[in-house]
Each structure stands twice: as structure tokens, then as C-alpha cells.
PDB file of N, CA and C in Angstrom:
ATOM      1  N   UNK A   1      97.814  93.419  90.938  1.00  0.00           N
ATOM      2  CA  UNK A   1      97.360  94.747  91.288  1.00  0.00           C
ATOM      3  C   UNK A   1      96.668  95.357  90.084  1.00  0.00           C
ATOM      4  N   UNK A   2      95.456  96.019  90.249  1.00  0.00           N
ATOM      5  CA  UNK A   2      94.591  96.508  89.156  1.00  0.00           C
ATOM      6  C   UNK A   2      94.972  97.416  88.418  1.00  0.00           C
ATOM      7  N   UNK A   3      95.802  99.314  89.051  1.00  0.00           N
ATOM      8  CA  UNK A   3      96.566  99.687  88.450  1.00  0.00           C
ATOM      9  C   UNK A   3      95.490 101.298  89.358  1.00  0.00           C
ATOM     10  N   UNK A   4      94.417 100.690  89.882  1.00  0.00           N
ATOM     11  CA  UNK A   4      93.828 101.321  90.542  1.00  0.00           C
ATOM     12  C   UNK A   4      94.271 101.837  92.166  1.00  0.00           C
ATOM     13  N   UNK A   5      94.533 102.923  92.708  1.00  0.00           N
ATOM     14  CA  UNK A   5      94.623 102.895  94.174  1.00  0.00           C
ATOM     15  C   UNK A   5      93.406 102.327  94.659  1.00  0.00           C
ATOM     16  N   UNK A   6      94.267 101.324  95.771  1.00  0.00           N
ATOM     17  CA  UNK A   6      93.795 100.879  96.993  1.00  0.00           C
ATOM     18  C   UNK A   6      94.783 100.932  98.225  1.00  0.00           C
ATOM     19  N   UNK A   7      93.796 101.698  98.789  1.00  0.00           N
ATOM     20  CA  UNK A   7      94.466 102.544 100.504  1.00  0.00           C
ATOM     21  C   UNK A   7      94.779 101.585 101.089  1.00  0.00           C
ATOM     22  N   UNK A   8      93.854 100.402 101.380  1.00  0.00           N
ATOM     23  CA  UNK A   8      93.808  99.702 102.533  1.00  0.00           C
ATOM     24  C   UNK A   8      95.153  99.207 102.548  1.00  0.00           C
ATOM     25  N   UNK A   9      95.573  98.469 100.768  1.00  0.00           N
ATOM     26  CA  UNK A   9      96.668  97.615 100.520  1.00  0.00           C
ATOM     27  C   UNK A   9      98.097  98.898 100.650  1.00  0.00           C
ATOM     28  N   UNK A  10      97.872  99.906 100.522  1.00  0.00           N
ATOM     29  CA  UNK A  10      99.002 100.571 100.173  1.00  0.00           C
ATOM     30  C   UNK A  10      99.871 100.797 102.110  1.00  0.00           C
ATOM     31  N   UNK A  11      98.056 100.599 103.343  1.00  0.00           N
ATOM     32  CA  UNK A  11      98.340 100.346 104.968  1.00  0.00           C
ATOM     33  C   UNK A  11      99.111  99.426 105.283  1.00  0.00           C
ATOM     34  N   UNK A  12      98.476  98.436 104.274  1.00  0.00           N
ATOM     35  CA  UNK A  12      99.390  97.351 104.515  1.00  0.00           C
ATOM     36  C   UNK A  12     100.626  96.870 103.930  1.00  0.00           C
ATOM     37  N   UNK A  13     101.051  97.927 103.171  1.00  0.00           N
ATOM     38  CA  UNK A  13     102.487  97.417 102.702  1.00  0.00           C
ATOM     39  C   UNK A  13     103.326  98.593 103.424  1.00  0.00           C
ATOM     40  N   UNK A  14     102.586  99.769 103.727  1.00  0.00           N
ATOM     41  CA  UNK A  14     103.737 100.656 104.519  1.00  0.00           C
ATOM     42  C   UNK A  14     103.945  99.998 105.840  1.00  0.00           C
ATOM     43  N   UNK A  15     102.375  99.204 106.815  1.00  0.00           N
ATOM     44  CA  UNK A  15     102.922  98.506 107.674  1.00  0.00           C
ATOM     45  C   UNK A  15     103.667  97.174 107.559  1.00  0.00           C
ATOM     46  N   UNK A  16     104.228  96.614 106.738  1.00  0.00           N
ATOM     47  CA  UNK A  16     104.658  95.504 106.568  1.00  0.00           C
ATOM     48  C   UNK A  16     106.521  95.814 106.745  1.00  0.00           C
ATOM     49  N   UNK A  17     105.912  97.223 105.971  1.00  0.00           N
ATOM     50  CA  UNK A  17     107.754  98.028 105.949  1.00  0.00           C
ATOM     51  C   UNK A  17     108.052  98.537 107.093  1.00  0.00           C
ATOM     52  N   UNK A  18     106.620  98.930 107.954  1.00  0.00           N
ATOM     53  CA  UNK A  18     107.479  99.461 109.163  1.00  0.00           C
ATOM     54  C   UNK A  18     107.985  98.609 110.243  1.00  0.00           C
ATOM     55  N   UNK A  19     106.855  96.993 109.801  1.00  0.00           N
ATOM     56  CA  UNK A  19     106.935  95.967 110.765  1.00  0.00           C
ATOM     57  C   UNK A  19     109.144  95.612 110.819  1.00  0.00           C
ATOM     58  N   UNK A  20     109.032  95.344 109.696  1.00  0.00           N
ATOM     59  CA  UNK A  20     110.864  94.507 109.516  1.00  0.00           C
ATOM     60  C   UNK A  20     111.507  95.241 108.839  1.00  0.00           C
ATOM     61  N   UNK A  21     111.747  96.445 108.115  1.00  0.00           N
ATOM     62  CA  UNK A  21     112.459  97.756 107.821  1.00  0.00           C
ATOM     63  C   UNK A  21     112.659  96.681 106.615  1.00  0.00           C
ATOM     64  N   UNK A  22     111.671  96.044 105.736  1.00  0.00           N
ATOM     65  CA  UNK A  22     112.271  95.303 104.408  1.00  0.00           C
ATOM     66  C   UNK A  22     111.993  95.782 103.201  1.00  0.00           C
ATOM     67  N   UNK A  23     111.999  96.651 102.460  1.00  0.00           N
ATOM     68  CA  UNK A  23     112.143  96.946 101.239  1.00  0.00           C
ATOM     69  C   UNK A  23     112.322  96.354 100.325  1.00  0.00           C
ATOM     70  N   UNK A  24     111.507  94.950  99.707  1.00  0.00           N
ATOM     71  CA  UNK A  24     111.744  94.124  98.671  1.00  0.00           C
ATOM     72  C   UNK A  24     111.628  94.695  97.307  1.00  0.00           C
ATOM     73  N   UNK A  25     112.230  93.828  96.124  1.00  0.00           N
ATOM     74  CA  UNK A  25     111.658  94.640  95.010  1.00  0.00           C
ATOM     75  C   UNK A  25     110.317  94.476  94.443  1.00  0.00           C
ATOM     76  N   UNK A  26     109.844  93.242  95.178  1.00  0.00           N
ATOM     77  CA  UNK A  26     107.903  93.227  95.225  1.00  0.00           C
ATOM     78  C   UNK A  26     107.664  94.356  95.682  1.00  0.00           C
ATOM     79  N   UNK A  27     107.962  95.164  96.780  1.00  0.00           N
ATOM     80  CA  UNK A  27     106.895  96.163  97.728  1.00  0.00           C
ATOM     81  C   UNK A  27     107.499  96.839  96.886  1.00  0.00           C
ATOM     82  N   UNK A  28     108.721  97.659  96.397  1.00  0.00           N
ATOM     83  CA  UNK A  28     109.167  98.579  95.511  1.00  0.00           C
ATOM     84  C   UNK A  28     108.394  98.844  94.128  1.00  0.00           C
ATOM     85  N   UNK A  29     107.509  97.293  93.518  1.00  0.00           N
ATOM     86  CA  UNK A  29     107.116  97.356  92.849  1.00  0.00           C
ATOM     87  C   UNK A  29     106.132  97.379  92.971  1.00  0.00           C
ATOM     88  N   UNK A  30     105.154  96.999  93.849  1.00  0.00           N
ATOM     89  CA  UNK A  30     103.867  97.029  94.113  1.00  0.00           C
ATOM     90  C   UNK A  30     103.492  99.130  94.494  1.00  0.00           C
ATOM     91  N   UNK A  31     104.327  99.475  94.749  1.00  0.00           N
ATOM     92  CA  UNK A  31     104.589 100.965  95.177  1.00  0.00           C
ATOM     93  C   UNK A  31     104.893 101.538  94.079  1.00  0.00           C
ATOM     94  N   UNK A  32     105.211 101.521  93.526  1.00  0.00           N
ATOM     95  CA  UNK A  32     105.365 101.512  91.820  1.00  0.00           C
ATOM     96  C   UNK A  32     104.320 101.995  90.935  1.00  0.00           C
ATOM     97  N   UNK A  33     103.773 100.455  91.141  1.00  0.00           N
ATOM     98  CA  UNK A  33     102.132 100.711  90.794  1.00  0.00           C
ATOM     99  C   UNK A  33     101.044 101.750  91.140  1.00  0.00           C
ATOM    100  N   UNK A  34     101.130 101.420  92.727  1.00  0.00           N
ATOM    101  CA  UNK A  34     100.302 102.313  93.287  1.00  0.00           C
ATOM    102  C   UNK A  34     100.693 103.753  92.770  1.00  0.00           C
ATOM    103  N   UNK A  35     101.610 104.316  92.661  1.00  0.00           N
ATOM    104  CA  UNK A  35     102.150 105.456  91.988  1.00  0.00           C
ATOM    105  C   UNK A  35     101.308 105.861  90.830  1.00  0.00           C
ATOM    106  N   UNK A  36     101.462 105.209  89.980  1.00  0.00           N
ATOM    107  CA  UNK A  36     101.076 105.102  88.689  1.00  0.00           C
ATOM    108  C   UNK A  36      99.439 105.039  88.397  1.00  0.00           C
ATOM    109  N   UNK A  37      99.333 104.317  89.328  1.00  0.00           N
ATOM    110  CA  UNK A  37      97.130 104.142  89.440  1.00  0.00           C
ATOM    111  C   UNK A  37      97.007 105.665  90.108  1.00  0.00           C
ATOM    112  N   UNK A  38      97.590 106.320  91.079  1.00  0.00           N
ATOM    113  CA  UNK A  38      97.095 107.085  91.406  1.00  0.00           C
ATOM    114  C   UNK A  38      97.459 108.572  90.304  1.00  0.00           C
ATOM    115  N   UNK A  39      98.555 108.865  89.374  1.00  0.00           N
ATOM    116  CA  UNK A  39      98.744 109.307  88.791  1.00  0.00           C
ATOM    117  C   UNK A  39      97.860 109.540  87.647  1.00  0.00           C
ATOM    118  N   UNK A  40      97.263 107.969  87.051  1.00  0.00           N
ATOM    119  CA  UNK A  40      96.379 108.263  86.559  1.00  0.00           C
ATOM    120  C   UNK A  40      94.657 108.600  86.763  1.00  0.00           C
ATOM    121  N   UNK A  41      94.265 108.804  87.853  1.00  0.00           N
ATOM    122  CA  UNK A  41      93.658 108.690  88.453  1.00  0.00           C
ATOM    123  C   UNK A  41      93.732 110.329  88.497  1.00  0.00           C
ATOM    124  N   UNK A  42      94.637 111.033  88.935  1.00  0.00           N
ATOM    125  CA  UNK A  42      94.859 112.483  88.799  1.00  0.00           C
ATOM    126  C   UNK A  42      94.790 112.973  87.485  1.00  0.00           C
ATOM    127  N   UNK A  43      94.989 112.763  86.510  1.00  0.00           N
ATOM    128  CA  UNK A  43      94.783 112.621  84.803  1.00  0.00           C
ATOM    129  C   UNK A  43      93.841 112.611  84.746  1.00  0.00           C
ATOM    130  N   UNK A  44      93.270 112.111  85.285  1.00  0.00           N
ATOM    131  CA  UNK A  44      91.572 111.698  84.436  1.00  0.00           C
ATOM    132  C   UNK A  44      90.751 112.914  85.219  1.00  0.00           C
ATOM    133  N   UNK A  45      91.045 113.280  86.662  1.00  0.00           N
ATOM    134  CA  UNK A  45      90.465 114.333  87.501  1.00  0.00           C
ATOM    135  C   UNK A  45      90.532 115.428  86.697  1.00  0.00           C
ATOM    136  N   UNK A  46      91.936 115.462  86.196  1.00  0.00           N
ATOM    137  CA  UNK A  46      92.313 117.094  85.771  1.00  0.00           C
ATOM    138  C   UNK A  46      91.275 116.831  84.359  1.00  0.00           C
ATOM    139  N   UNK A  47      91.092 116.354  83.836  1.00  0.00           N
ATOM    140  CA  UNK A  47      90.766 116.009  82.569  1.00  0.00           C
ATOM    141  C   UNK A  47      88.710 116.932  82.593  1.00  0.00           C
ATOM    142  N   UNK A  48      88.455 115.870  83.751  1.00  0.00           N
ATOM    143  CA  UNK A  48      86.946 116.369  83.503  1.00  0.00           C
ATOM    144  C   UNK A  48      87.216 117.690  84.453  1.00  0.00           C
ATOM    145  N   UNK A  49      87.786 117.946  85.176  1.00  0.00           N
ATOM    146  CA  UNK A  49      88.050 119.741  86.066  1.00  0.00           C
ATOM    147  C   UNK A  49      87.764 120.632  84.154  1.00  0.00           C
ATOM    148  N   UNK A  50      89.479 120.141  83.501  1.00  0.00           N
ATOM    149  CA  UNK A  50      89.598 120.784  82.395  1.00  0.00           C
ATOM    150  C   UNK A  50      88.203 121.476  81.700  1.00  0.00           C
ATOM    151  N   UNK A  51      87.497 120.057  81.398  1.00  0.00           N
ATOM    152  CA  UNK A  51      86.324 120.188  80.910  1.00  0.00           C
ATOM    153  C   UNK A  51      85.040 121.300  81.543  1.00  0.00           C
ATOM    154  N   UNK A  52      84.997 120.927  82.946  1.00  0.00           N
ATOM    155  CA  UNK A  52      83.685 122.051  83.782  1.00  0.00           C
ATOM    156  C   UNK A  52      84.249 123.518  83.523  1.00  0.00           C
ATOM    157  N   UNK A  53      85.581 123.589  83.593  1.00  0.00           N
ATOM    158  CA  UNK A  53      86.385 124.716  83.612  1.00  0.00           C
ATOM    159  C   UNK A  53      85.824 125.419  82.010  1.00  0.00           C
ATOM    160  N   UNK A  54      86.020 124.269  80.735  1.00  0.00           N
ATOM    161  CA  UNK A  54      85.925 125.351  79.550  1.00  0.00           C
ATOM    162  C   UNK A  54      84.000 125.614  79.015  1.00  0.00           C
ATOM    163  N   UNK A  55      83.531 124.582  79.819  1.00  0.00           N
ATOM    164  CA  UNK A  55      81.988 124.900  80.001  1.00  0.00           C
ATOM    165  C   UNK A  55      81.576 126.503  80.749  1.00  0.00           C
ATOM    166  N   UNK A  56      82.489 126.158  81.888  1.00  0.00           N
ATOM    167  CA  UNK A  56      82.343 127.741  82.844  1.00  0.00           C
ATOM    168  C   UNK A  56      82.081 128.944  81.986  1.00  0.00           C
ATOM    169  N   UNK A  57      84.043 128.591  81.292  1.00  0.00           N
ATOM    170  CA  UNK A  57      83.915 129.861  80.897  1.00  0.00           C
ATOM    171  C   UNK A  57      83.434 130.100  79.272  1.00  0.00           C
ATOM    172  N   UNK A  58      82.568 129.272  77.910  1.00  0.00           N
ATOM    173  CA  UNK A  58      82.084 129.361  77.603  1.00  0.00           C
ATOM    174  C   UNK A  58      80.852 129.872  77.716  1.00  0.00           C
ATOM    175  N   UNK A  59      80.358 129.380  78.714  1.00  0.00           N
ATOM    176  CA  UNK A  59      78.764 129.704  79.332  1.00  0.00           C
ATOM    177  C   UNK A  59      79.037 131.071  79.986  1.00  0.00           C
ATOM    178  N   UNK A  60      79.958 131.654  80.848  1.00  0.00           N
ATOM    179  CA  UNK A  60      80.430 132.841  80.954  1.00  0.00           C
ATOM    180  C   UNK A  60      80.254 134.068  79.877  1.00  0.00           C
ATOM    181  N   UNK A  61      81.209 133.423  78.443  1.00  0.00           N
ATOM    182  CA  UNK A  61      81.450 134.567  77.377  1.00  0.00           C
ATOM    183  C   UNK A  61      80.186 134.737  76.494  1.00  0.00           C
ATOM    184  N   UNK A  62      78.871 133.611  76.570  1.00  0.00           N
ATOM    185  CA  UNK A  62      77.944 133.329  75.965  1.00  0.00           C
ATOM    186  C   UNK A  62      76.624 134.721  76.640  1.00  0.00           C
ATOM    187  N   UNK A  63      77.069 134.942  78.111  1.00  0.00           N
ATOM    188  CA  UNK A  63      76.462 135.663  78.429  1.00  0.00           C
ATOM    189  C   UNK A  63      76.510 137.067  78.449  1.00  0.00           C
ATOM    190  N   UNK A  64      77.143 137.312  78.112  1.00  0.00           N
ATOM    191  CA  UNK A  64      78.210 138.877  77.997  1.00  0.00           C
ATOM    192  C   UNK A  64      78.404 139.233  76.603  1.00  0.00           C
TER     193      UNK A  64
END
């Protein structure tokens, strides 16, 4: 697993869990992951938001 979300795989492991109610510590861990890719993935969002945000309001106080 890359460390990246992927939906399709994350369809297919919730359907795999809904198929036989099995909870291995592969899918625990593969879920894991997915956690973590998408976490960072939110990090990096907030990161450049952060950034447009202190451009805003620079370019804001620059005008005033």
C-alpha cells in the first residue's frame, strides 16, 4: 500500500468485511494505513489552505 488513499481499495476491503464479518489483522492493518495516507493528505491540505489564508490576509493589511 502506497500510504496514499485509494477509495476503490478501501470498497473493497469494507466489502470483503461485510461479505464474512472477518476482521483480520491484514484488513486492520491495511485500514491503518489508509488512516494515515488520508491524515496526511489532510496535513498537507491544511498546510497550503494555511498558506492562501496568510497571503489573504497580508494582501488584505497591504491595502489598508
Amino acid at each position: 500500500m502506497s500510504g496514499k488513499f485509494d477509495e476503490r481499495e478501501l470498497k473493497r476491503l469494507v466489502n470483503s468485511i461485510d461479505d464474512n464479518r472477518d476482521l483480520t489483522e491484514e484488513k486492520i492493518r491495511k485500514l491503518r494505513c489508509m488512516r494515515c495516507g488520508l491524515l496526511d493528505e489532510i496535513h498537507e491540505k491544511q498546510q497550503l489552505l494555511d498558506k492562501v489564508d496568510f497571503i489573504l490576509s497580508k494582501s488584505k493589511k497591504e491595502r489598508t
